[in-house]
N, C-alpha and C. Protein backbone atom coordinates (compact mmCIF):
# COMPACT_ATOMS: atom_id res chain seq x y z
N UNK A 1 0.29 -60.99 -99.53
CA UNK A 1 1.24 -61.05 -98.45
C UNK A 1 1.88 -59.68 -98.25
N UNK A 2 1.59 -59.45 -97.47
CA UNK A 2 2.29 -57.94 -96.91
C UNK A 2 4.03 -57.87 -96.63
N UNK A 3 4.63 -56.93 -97.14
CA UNK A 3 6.13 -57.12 -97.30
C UNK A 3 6.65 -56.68 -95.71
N UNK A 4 7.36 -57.19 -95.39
CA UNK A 4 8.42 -56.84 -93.78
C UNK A 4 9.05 -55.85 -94.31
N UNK A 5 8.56 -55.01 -92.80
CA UNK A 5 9.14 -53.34 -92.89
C UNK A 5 10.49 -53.35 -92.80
N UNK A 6 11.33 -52.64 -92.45
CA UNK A 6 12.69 -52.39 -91.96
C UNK A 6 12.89 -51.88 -91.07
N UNK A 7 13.68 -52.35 -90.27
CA UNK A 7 14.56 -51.88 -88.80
C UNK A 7 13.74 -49.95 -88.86
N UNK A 8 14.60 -49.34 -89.73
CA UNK A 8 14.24 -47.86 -90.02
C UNK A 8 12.64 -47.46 -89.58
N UNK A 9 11.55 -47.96 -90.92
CA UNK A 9 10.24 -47.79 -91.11
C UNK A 9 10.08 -48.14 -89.62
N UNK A 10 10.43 -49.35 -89.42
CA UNK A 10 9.87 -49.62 -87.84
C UNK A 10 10.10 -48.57 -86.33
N UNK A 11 10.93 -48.28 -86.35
CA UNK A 11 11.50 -47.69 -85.31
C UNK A 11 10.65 -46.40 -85.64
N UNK A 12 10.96 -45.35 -87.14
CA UNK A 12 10.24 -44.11 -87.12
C UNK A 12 8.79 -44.16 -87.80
N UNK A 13 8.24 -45.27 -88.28
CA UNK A 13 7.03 -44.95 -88.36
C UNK A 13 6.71 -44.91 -90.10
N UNK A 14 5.75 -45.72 -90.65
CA UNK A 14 5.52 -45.83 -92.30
C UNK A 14 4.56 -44.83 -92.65
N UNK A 15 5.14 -43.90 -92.59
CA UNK A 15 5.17 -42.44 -93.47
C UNK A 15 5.57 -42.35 -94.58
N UNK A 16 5.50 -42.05 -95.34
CA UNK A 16 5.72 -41.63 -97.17
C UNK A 16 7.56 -41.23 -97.28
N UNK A 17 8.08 -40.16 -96.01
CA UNK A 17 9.53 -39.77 -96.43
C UNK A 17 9.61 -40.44 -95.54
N UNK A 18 9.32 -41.45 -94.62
CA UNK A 18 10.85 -41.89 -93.83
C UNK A 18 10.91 -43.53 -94.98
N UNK A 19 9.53 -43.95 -95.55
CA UNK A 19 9.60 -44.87 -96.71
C UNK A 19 11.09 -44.30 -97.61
N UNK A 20 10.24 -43.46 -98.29
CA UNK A 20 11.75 -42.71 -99.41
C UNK A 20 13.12 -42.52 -98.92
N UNK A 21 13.16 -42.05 -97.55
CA UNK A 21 14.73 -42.06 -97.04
C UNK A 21 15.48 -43.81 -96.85
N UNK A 22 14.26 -43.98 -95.98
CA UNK A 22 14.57 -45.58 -96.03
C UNK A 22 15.20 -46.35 -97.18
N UNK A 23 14.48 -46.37 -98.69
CA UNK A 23 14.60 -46.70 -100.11
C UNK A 23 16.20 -46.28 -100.33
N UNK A 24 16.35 -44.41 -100.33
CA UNK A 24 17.64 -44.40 -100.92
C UNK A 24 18.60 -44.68 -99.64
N UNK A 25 18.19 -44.66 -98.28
CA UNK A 25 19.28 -45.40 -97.37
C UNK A 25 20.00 -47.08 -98.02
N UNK A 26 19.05 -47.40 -98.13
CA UNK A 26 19.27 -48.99 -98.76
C UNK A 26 19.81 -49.00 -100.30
N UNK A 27 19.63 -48.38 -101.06
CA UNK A 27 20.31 -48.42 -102.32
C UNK A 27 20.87 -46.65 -102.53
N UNK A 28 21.87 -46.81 -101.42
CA UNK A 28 22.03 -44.85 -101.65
C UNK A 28 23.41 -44.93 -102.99
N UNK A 29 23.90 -46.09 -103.15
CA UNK A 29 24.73 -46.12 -104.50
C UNK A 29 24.41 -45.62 -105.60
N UNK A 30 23.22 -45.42 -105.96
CA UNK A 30 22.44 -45.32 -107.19
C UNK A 30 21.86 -43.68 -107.45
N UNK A 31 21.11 -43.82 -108.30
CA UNK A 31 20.31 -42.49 -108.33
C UNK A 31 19.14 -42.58 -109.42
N UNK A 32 17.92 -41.93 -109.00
CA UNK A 32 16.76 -42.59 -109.14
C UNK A 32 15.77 -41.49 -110.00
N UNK A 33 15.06 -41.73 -110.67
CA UNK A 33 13.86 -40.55 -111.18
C UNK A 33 12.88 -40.62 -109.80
N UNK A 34 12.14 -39.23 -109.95
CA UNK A 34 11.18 -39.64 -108.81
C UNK A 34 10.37 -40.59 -109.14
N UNK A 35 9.99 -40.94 -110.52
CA UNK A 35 9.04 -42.05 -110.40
C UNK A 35 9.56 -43.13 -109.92
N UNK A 36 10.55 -43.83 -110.01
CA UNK A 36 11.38 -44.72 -109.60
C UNK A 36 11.65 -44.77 -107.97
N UNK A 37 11.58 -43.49 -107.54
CA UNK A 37 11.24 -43.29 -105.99
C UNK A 37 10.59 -43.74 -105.41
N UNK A 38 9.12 -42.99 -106.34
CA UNK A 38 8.27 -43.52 -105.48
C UNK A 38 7.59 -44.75 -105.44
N UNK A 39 7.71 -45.57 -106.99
CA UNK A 39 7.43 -46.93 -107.16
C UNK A 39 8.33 -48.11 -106.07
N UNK A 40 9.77 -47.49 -106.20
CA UNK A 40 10.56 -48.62 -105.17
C UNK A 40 10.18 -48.03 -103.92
N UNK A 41 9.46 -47.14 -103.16
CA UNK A 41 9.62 -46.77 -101.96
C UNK A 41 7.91 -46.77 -101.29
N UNK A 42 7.05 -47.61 -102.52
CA UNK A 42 5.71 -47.31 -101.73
C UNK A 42 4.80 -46.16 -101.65
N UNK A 43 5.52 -45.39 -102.43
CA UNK A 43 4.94 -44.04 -102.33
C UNK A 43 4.09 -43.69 -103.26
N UNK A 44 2.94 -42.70 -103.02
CA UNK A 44 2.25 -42.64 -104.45
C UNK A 44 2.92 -41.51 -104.66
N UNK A 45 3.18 -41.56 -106.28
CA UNK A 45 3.93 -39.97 -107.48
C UNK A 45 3.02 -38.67 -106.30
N UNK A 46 1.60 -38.75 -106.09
CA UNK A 46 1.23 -37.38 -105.95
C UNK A 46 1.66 -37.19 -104.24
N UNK A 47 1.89 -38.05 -103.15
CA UNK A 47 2.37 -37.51 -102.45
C UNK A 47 3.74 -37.31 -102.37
N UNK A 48 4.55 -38.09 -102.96
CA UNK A 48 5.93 -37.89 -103.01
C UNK A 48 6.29 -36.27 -103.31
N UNK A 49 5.59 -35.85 -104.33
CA UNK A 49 5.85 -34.26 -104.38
C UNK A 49 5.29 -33.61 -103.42
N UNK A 50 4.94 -33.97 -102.14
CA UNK A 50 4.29 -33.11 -100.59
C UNK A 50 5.99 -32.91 -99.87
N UNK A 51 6.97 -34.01 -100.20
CA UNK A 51 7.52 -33.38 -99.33
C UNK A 51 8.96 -33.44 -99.74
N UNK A 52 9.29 -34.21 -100.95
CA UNK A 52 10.42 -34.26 -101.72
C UNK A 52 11.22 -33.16 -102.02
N UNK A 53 10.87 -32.00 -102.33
CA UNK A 53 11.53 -30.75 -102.39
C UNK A 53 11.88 -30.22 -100.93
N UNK A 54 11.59 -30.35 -99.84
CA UNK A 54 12.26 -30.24 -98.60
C UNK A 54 13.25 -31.35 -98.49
N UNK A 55 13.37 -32.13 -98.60
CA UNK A 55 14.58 -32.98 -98.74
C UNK A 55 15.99 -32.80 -99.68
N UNK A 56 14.88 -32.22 -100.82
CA UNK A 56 16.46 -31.57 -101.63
C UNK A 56 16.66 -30.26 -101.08
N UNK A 57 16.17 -29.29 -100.61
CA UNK A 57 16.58 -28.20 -100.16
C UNK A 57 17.06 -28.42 -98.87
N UNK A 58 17.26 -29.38 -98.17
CA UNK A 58 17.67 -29.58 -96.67
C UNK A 58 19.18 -30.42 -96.96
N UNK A 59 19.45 -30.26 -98.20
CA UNK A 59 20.71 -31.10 -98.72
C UNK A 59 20.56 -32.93 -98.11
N UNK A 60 19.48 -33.40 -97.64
CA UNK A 60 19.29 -34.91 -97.41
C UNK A 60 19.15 -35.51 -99.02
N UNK A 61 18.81 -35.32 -100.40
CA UNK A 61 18.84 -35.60 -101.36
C UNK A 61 19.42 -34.59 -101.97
N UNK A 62 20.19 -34.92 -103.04
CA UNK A 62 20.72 -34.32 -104.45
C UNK A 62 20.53 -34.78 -105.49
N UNK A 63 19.91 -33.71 -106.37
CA UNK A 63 20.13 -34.03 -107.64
C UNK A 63 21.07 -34.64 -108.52
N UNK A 64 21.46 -35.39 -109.09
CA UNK A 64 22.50 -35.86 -109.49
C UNK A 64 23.10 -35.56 -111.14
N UNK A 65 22.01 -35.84 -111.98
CA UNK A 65 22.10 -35.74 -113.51
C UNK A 65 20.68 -35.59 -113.92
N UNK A 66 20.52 -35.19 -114.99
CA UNK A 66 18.88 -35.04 -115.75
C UNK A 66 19.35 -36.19 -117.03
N UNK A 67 18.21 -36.61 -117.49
CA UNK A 67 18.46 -38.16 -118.21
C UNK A 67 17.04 -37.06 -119.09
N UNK A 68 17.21 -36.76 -120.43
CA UNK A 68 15.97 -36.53 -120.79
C UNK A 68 14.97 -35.10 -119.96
N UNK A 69 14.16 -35.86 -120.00
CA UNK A 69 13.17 -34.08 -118.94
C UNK A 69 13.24 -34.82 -117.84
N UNK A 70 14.17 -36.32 -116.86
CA UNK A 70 14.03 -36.62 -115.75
C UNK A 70 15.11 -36.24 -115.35
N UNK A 71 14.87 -35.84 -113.95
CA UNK A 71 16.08 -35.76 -112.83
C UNK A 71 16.12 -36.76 -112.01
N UNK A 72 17.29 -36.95 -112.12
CA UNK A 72 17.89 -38.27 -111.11
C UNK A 72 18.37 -37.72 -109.66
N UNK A 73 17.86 -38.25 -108.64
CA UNK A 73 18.30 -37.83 -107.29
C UNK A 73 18.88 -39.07 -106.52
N UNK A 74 19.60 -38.56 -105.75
CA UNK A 74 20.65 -39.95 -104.83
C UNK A 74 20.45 -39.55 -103.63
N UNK A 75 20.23 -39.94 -102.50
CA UNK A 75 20.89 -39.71 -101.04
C UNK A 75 22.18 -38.79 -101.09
N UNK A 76 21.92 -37.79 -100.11
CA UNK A 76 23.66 -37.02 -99.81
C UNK A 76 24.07 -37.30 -98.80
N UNK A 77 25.49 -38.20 -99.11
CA UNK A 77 25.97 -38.89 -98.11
C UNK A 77 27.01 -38.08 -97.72
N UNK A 78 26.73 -37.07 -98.36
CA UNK A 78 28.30 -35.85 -97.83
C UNK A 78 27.85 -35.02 -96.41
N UNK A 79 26.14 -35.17 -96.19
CA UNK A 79 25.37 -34.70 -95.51
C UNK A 79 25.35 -35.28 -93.57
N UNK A 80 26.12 -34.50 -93.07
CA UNK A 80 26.10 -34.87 -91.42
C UNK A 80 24.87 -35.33 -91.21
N UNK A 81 23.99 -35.11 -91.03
CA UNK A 81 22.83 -35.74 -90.73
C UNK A 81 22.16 -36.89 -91.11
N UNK A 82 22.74 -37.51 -92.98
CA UNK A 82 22.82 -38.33 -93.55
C UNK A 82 23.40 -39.43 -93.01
N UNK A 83 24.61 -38.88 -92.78
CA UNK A 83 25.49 -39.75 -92.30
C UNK A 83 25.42 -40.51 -90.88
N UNK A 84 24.35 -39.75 -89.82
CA UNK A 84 24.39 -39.99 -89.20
C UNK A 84 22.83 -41.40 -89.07
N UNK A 85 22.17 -41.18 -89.72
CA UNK A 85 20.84 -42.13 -90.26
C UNK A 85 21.31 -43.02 -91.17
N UNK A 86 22.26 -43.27 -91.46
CA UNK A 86 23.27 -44.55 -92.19
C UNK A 86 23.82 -45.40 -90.94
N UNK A 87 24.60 -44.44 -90.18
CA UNK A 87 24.70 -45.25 -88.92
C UNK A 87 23.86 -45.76 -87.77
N UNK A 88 22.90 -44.90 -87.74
CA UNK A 88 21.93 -45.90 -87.31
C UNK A 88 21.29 -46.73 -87.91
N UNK A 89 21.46 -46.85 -88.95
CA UNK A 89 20.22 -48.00 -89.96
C UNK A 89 21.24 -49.23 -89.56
N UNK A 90 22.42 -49.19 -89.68
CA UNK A 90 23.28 -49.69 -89.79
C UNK A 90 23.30 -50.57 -88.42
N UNK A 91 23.03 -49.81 -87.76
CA UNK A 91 23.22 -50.27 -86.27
C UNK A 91 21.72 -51.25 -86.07
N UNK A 92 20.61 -50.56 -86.46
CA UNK A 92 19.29 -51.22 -86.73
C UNK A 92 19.15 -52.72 -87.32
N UNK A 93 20.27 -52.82 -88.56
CA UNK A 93 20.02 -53.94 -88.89
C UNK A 93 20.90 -54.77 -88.22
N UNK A 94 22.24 -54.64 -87.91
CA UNK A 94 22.76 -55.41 -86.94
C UNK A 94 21.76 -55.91 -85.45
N UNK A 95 21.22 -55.09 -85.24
CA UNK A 95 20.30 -55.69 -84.00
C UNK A 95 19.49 -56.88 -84.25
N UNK A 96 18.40 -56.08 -85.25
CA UNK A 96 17.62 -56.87 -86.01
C UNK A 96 18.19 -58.63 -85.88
N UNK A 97 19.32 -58.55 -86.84
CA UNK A 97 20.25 -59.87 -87.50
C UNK A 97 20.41 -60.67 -86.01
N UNK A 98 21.17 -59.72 -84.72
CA UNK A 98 21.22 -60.76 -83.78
C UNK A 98 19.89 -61.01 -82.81
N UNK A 99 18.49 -60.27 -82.80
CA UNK A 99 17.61 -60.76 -82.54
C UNK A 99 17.15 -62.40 -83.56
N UNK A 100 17.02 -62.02 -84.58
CA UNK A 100 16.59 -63.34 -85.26
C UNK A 100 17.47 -64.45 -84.95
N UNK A 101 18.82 -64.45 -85.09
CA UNK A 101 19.98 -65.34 -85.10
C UNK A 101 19.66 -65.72 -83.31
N UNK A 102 19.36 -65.41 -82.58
CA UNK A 102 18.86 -65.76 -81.01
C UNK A 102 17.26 -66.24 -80.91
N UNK A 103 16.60 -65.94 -81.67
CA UNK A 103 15.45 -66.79 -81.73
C UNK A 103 15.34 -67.76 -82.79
N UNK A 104 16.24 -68.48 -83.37
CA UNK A 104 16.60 -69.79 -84.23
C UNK A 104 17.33 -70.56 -83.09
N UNK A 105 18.23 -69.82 -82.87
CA UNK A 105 18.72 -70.97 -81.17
C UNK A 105 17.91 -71.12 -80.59
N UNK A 106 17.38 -70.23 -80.19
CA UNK A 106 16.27 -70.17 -79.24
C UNK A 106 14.99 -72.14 -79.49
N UNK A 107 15.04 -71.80 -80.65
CA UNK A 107 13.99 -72.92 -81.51
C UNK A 107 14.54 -73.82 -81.51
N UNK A 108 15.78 -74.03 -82.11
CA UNK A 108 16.60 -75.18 -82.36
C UNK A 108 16.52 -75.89 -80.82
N UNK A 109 17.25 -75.50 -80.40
CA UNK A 109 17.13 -75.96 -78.75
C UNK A 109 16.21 -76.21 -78.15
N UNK A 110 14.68 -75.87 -78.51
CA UNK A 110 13.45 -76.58 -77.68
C UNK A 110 13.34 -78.21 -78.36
């Protein structure tokens, strides 16, 4: 069974980083090894390093702590541009929620 994309993936397209932005958009509380990236985000380890280091150098991810020889990275939500792809996700899933919630009426009522 194939998993349902997200508002996000959908709108920009299931690519490898808008997967990974998507991932820490949705759990940006946390902070992750890249393997952990790329396992929760779909990604394989060898492409995740194609484009992961432009994301930390574009300040859209930060490093957070090293655990061992891993580095932990989080979403930077201090990041204008961040911030502004939070509010739209945000806005994405609210749509989403009242499309479905209108096609259950929609059903109920036939």
């Amino acid at each position: 069974m194939e998993e349902e994309k997200s508002g996000f993936v959908k709108l920009f397209g299931d690519y490898p980083a808008i997967k990974v932005i998507d991932f820490l958009i949705t759990f940006r509380e946390f902070d992750y090894s890249l393997t952990d990236i790329a396992e929760n985000s779909g990604v394989a380890w060898s492409t995740i390093h194609t484009f992961f280091p432009e994301l930390v150098k574009t300040s859209i991810v930060r490093e957070t702590r090293q655990v061992g020889r891993a580095k932990l990275y989080k979403l930077n939500i201090e990041n204008p541009v961040v911030k502004e792809l939070i509010i739209l996700d945000n806005k994405l899933i609210h749509e989403l929620a009242k499309e479905m919630t209108t096609e259950k009426i929609i059903a109920r009522s036939r």
